[in-house]
Every structure is written in C-alpha cells, then in structure tokens.
C-alpha atoms as a PDB file:
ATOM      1  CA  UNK A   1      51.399 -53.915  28.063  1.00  0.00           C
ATOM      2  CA  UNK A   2      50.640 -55.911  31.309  1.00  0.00           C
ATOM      3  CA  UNK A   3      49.649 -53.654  34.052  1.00  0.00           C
ATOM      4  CA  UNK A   4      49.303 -50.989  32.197  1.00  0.00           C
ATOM      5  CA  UNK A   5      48.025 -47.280  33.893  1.00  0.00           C
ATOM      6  CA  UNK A   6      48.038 -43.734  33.569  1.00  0.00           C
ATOM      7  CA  UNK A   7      47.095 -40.533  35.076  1.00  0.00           C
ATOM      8  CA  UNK A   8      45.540 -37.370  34.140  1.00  0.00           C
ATOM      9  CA  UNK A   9      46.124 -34.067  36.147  1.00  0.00           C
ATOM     10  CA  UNK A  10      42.907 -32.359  34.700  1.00  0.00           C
ATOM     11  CA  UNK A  11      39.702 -33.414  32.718  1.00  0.00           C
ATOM     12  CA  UNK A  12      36.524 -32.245  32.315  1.00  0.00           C
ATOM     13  CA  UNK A  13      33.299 -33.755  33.276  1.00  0.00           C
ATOM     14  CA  UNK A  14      30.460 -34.425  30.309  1.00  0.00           C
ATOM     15  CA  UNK A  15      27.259 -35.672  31.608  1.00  0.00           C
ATOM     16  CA  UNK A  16      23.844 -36.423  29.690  1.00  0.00           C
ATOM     17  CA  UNK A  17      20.850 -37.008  32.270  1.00  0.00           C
ATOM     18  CA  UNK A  18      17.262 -38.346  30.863  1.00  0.00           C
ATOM     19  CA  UNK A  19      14.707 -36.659  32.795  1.00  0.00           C
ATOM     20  CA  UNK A  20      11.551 -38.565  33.586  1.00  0.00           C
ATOM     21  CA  UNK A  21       8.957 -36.878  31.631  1.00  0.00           C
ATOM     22  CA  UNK A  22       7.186 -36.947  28.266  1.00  0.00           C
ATOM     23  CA  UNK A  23       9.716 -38.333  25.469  1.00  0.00           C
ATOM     24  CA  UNK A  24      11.450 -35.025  23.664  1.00  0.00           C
ATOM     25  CA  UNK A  25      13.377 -35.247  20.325  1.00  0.00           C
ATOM     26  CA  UNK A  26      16.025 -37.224  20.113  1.00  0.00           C
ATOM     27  CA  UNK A  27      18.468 -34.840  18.097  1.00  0.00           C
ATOM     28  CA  UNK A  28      19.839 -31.735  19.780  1.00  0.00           C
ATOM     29  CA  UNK A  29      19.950 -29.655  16.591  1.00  0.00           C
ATOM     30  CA  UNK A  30      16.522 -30.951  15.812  1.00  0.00           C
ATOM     31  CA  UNK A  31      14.894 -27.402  15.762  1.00  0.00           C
ATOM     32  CA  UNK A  32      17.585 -26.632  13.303  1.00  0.00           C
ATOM     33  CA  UNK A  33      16.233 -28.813  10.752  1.00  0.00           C
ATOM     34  CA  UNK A  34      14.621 -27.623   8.219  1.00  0.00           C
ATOM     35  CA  UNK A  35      10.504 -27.225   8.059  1.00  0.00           C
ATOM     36  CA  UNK A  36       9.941 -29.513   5.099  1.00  0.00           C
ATOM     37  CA  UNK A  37      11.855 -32.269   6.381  1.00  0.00           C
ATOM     38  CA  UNK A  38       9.665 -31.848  10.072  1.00  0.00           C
ATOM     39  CA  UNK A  39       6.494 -32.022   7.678  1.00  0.00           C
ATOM     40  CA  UNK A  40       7.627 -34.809   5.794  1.00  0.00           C
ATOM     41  CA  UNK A  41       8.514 -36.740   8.924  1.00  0.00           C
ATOM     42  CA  UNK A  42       5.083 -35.888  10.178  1.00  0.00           C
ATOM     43  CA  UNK A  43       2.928 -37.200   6.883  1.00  0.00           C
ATOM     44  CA  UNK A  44       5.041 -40.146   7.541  1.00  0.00           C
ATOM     45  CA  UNK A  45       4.406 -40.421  10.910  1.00  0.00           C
ATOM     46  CA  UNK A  46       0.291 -39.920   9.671  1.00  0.00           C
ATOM     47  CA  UNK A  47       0.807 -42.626   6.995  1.00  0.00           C
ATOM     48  CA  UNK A  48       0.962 -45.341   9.877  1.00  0.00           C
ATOM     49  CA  UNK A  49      -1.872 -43.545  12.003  1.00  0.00           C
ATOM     50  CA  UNK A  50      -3.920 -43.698   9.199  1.00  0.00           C
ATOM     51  CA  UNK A  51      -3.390 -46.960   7.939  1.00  0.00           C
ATOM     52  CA  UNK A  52      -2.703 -46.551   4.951  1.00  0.00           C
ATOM     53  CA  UNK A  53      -1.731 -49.739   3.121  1.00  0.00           C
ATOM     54  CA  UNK A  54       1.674 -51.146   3.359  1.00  0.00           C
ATOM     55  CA  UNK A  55       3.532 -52.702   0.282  1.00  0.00           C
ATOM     56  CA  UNK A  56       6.485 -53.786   1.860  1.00  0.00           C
ATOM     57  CA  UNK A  57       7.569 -56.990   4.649  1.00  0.00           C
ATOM     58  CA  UNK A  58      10.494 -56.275   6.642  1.00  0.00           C
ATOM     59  CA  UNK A  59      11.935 -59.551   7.744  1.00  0.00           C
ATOM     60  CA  UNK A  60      13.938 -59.121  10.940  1.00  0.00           C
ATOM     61  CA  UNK A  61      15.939 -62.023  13.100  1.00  0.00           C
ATOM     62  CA  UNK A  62      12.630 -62.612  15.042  1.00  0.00           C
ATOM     63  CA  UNK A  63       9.707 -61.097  13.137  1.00  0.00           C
ATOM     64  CA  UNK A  64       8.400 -59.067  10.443  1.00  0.00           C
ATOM     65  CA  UNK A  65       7.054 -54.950  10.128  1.00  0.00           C
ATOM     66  CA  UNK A  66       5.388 -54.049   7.218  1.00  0.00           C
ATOM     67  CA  UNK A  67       6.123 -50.718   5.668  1.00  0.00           C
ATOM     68  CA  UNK A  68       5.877 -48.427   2.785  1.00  0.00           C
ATOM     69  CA  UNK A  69       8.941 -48.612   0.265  1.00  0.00           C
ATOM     70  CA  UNK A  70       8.117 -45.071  -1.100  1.00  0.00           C
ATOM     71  CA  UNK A  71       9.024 -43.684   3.127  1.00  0.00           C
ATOM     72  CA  UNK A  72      12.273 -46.009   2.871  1.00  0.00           C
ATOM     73  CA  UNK A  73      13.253 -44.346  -0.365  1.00  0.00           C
ATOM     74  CA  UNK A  74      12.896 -41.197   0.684  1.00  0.00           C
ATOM     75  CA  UNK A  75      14.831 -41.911   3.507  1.00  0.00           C
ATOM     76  CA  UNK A  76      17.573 -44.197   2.337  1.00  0.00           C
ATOM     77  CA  UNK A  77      19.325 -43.865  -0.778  1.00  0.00           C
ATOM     78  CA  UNK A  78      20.086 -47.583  -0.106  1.00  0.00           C
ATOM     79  CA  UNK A  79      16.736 -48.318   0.095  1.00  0.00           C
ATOM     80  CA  UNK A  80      15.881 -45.746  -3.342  1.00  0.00           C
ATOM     81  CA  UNK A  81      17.905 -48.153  -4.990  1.00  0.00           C
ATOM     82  CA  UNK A  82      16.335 -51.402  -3.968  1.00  0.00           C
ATOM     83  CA  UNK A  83      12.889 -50.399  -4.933  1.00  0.00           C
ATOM     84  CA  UNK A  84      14.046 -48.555  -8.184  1.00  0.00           C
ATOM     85  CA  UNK A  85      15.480 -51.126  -9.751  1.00  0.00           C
ATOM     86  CA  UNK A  86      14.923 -54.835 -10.398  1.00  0.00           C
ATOM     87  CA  UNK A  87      16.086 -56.346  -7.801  1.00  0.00           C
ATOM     88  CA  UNK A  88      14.782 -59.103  -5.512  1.00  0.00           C
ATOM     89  CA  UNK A  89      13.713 -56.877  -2.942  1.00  0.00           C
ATOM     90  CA  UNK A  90      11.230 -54.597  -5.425  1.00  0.00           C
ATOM     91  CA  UNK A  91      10.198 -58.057  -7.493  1.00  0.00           C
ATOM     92  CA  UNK A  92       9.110 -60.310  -3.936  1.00  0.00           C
ATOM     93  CA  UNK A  93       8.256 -57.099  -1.935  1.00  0.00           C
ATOM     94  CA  UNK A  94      10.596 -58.030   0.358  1.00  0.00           C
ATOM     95  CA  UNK A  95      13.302 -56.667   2.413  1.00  0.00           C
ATOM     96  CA  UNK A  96      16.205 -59.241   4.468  1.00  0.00           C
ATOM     97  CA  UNK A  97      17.567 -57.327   7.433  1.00  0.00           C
ATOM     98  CA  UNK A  98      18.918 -60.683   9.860  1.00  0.00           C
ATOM     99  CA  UNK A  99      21.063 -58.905  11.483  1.00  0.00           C
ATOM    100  CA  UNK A 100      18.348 -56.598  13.273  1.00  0.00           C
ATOM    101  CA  UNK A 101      15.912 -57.552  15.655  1.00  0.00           C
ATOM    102  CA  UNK A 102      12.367 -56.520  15.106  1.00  0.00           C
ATOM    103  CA  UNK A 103      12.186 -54.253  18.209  1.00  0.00           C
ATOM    104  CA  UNK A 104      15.669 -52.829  16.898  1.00  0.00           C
ATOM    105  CA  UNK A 105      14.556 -52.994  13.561  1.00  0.00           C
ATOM    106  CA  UNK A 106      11.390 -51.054  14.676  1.00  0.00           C
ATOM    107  CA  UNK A 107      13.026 -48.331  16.019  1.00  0.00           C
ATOM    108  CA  UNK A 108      14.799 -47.749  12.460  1.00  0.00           C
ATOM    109  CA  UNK A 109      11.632 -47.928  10.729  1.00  0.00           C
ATOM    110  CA  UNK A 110      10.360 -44.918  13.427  1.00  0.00           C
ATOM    111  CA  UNK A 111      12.751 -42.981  12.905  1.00  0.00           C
ATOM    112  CA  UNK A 112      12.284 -43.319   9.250  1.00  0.00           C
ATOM    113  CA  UNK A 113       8.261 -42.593   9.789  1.00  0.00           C
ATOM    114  CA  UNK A 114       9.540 -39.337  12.249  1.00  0.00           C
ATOM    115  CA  UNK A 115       8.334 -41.108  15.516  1.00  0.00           C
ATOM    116  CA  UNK A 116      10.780 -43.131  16.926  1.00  0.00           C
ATOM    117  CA  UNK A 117      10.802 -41.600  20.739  1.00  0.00           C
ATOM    118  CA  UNK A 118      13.870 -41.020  23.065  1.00  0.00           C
ATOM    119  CA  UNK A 119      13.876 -43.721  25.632  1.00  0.00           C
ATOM    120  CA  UNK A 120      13.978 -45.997  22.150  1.00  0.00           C
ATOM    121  CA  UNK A 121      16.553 -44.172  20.474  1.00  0.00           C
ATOM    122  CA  UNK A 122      18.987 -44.224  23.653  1.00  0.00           C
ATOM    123  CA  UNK A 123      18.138 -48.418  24.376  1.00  0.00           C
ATOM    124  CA  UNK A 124      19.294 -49.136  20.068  1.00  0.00           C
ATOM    125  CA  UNK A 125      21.241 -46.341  19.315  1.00  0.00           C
ATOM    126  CA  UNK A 126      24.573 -48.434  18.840  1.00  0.00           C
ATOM    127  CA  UNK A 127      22.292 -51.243  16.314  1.00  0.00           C
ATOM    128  CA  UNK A 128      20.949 -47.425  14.805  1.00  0.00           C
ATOM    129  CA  UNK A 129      24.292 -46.732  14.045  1.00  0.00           C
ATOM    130  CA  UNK A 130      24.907 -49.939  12.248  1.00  0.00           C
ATOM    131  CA  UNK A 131      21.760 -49.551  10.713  1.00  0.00           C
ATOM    132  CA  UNK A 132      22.053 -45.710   9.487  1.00  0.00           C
ATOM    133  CA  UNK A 133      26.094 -46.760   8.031  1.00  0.00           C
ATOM    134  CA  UNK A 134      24.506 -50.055   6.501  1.00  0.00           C
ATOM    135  CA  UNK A 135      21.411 -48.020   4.655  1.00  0.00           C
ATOM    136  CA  UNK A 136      23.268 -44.626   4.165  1.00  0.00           C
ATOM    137  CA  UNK A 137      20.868 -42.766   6.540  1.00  0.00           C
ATOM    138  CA  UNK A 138      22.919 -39.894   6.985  1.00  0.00           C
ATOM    139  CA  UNK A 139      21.194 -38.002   9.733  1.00  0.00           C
ATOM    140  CA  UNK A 140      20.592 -41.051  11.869  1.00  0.00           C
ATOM    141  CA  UNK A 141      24.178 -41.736  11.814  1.00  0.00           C
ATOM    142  CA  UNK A 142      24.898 -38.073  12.746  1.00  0.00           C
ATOM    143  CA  UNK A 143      22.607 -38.358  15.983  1.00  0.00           C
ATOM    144  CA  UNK A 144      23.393 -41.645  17.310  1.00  0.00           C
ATOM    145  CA  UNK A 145      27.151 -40.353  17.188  1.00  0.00           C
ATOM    146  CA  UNK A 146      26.149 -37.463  18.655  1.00  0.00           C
ATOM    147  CA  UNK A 147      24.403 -39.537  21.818  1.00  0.00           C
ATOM    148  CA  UNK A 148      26.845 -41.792  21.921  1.00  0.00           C
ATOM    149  CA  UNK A 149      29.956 -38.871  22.772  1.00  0.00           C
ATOM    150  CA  UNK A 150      27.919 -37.736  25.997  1.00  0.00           C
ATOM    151  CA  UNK A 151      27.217 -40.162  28.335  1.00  0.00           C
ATOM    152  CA  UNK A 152      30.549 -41.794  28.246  1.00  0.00           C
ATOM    153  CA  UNK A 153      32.508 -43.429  31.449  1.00  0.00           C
ATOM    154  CA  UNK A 154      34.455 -46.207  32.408  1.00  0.00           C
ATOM    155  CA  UNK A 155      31.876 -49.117  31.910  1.00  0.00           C
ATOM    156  CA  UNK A 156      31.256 -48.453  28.565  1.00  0.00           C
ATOM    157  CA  UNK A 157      34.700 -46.801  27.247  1.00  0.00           C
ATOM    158  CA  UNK A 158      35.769 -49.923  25.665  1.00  0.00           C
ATOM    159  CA  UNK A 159      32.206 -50.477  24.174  1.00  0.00           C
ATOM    160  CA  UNK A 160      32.473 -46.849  23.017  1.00  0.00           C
ATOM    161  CA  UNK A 161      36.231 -47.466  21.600  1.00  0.00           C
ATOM    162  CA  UNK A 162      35.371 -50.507  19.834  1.00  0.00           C
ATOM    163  CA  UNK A 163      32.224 -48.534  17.966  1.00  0.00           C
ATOM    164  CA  UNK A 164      34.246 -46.088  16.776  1.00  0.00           C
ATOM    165  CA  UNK A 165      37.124 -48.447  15.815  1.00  0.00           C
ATOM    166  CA  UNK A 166      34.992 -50.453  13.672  1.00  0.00           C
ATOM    167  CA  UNK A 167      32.928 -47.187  11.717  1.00  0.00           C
ATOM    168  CA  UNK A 168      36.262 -45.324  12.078  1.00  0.00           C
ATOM    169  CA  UNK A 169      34.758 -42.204  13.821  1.00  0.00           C
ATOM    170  CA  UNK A 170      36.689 -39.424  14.438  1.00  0.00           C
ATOM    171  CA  UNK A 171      34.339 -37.877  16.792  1.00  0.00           C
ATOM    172  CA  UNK A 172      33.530 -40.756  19.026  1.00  0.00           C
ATOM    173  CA  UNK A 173      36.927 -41.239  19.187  1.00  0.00           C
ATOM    174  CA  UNK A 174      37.783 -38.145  20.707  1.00  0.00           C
ATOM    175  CA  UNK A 175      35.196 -38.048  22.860  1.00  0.00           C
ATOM    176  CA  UNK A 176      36.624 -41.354  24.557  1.00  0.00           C
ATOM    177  CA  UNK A 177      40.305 -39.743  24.665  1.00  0.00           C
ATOM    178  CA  UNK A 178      38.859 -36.983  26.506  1.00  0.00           C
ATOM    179  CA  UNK A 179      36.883 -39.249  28.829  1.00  0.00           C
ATOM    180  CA  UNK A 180      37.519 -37.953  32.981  1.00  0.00           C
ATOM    181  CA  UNK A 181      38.864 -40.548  34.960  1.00  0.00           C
ATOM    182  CA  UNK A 182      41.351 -40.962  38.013  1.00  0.00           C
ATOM    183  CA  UNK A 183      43.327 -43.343  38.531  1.00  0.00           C
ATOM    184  CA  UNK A 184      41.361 -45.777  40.441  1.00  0.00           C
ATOM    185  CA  UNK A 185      38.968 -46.111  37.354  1.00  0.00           C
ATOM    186  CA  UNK A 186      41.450 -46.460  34.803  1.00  0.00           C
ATOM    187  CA  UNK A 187      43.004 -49.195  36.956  1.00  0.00           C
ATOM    188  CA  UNK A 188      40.035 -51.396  36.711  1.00  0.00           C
ATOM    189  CA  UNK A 189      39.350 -50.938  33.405  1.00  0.00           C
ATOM    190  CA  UNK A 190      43.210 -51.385  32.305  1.00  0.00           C
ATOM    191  CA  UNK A 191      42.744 -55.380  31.712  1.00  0.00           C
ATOM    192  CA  UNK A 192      40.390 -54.615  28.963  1.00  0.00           C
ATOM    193  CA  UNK A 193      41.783 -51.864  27.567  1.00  0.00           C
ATOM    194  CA  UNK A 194      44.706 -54.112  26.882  1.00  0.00           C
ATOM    195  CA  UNK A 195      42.516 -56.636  25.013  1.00  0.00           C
ATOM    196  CA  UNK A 196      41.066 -53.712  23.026  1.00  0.00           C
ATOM    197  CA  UNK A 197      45.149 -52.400  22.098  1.00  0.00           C
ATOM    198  CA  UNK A 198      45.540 -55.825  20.621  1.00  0.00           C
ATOM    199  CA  UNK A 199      43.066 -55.431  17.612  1.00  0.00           C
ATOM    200  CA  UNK A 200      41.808 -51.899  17.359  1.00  0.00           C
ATOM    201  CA  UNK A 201      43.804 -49.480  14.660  1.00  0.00           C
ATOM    202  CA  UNK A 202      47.381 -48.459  15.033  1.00  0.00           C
ATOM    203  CA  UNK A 203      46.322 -45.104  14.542  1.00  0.00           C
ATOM    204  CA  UNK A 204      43.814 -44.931  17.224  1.00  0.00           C
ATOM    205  CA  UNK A 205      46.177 -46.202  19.594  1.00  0.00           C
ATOM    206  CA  UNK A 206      48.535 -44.183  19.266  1.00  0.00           C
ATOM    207  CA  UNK A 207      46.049 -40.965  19.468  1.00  0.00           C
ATOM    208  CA  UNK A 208      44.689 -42.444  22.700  1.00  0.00           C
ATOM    209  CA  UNK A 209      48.039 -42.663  24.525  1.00  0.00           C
ATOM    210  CA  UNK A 210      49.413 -39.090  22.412  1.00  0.00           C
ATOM    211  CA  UNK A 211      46.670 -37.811  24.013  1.00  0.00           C
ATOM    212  CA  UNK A 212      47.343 -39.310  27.707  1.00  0.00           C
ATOM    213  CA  UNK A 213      51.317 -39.413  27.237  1.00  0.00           C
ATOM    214  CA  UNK A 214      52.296 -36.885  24.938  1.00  0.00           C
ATOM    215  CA  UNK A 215      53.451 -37.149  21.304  1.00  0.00           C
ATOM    216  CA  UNK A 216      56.948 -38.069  21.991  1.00  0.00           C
ATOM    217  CA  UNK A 217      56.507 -41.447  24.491  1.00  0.00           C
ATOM    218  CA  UNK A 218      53.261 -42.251  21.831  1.00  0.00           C
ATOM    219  CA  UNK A 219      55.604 -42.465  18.850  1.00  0.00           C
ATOM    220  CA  UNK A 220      57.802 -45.056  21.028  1.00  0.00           C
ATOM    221  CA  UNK A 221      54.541 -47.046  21.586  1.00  0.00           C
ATOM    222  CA  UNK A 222      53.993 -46.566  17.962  1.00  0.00           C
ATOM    223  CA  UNK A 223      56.882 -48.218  16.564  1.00  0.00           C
ATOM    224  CA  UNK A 224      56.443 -50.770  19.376  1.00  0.00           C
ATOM    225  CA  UNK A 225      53.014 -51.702  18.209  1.00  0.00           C
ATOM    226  CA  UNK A 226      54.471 -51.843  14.364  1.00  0.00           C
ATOM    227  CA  UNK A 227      57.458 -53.659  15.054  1.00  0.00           C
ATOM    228  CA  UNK A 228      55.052 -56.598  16.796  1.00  0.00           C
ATOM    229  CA  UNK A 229      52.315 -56.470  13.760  1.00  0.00           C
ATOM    230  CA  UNK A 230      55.552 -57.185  11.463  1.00  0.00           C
ATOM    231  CA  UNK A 231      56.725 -60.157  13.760  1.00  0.00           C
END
C-alpha cells in the first residue's frame, strides 16, 4: 500500500461554521423534540439553579460533580439500573467514571440536566460519544454523530475514520467516504491513511476504496486485504 493515492473528478463541499454569538442548541432537530422532554430538561436544568440537594458523587480521572441519581435515571437506562438495584453504586452513593475527565465528564452531566451549551458540546463531543454508547444515552449519541459528519476534512479524516471504526457507525462512515478532497490533500494525508488500512475493519475498507475506485478494483483490494489477515 506504500504510496498510495487517488483522485476524485467531483465532490461536494459540507461545511459547519460556529458563529460568534450567544450559545444556540446543540441538536439541529432540537425544535423537533418533543415539549415534555424540553420541560423535563428545563426542571433539570432548575434542579441545579436551585440547589436542590445532591445524592450522588461522580468520581472523574481528576475530580468529582455531585448530582442527582433520579436526573441520571431518567436519562440513562444504564444509570436506571445502577440506582435500582443493589449495586455498589446505589449502596456507597457513588458512581466510577475514570475514563472521563471532570470537565468532559461535566459536559455529560449538562447535557443530562438540559444545559450543556454549544462551544462545550463541539470541544467533547468525540468523549460524548463514548460516553452516550457507554451509558445508553440514545439521543446524545444521535447528536454527537450528527456534529461529527459536518465539519469533516483532511486533518481530522483519520480521527473521524477511526471513531466510526471503533462504534461501527454507518453514518460517520459515509460521511468520511464522501469527504472533498484533491489530490494534493489526499497526498499528505496518504501515510496515515495507510496506518489506519492496517487495523480498521475489512469491511470499511473496502467501502472506502468501492467508493473512490469502484466495486470491481475494491473486491481485488478485498481479497488482497483477506489473503494477508490469513498469512
């Protein structure tokens, strides 16, 4: 695969711009959402304004949040479950999440409260994806997959390919296949795309080059890349 490049005669250009001004939602079908679950976000939202006392610790890599467990249960049936039944986390009051940081961990916790603000969401969004996948927060997941298929170019196409290797999705992927680049920028990316070849899945391989080659030269790279796993 050494010096590989490609090509494309046509592509089309997908841009996403943050304006400077007051944050806006964070999900572009957000008005679409139904007007209990805007209410509900906003009595969250109220519960931490108000101070209303917390009965759970959050322990991050480099901190702790406090929380309510009846907001995470409503939120995560993950979460439901934990609290619900005996387990360590309902007896010590106590939730273990090392593999967050608090100010990444904080932005979950907002958007599980209904105020977790743009500029935040865009800065996590690829630890919110881990986090919504890892808790079973549906929606989250939905959004940060949604943000992550528009601003994509050359320096973070690998980045991009490797997320949706690893939570296998679909739409990510194809929003990386139809990526617009010239040759030039596929050039200087091409090392690391060949690094990426040597451990992501067969099958999104092959729909990458299918994609830029056609079906019939991606079923010779196919077999290629099958015959070498077997060796």
């Amino acid at each position: 695969m050494d010096g590989f490049a490609w090509t494309l005669d046509s592509f089309v250009t997908v841009r996403f711009s943050i304006e400077d001004h007051e944050p806006t939602s964070i999900w572009p079908s957000f008005a679409t959402r139904s007007s209990i679950q805007q209410d509900t976000c906003s009595g969250f939202a109220c519960m931490l304004q108000k101070n209303v006392p917390t009965d759970i610790t959050i322990t991050t890599s480099n901190g702790s949040i406090r929380a309510h467990s009846n907001v995470l249960s409503a939120c995560s049936p993950v979460f439901q479950s934990m609290f619900s039944h005996n387990l360590k986390e309902k007896q010590l009051s106590a939730v273990h999440i090392p593999d967050m940081s608090i100010d990444e961990c904080q932005c979950f916790i907002n958007y599980m409260y209904g105020n977790l603000q743009e500029r935040d969401f865009i800065a996590h969004r690829v630890d919110l994806l881990g986090a919504a996948e890892k808790y079973d927060v549906s929606d989250l997941k939905v959004a940060c997959v949604d943000s992550l298929s528009q601003d994509i170019d050359t320096e973070n196409l690998i980045e991009r390919l490797q997320v949706a290797d690893f939570y296998q999705l679909q739409e990510l992927n194809r929003s990386c296949i139809r990526l617009p680049v010239d040759f030039m920028k596929v050039y200087e990316i091409h090392d690391d795309f060949n690094e990426f070849i040597k451990t992501a899945d067969t099958d999104l391989v092959v729909e990458i080059l299918q994609h830029v080659l056609g079906s019939k030269l991606a079923g010779v790279f196919r077999r290629l890349l099958l015959t070498s796993s077997l060796c």
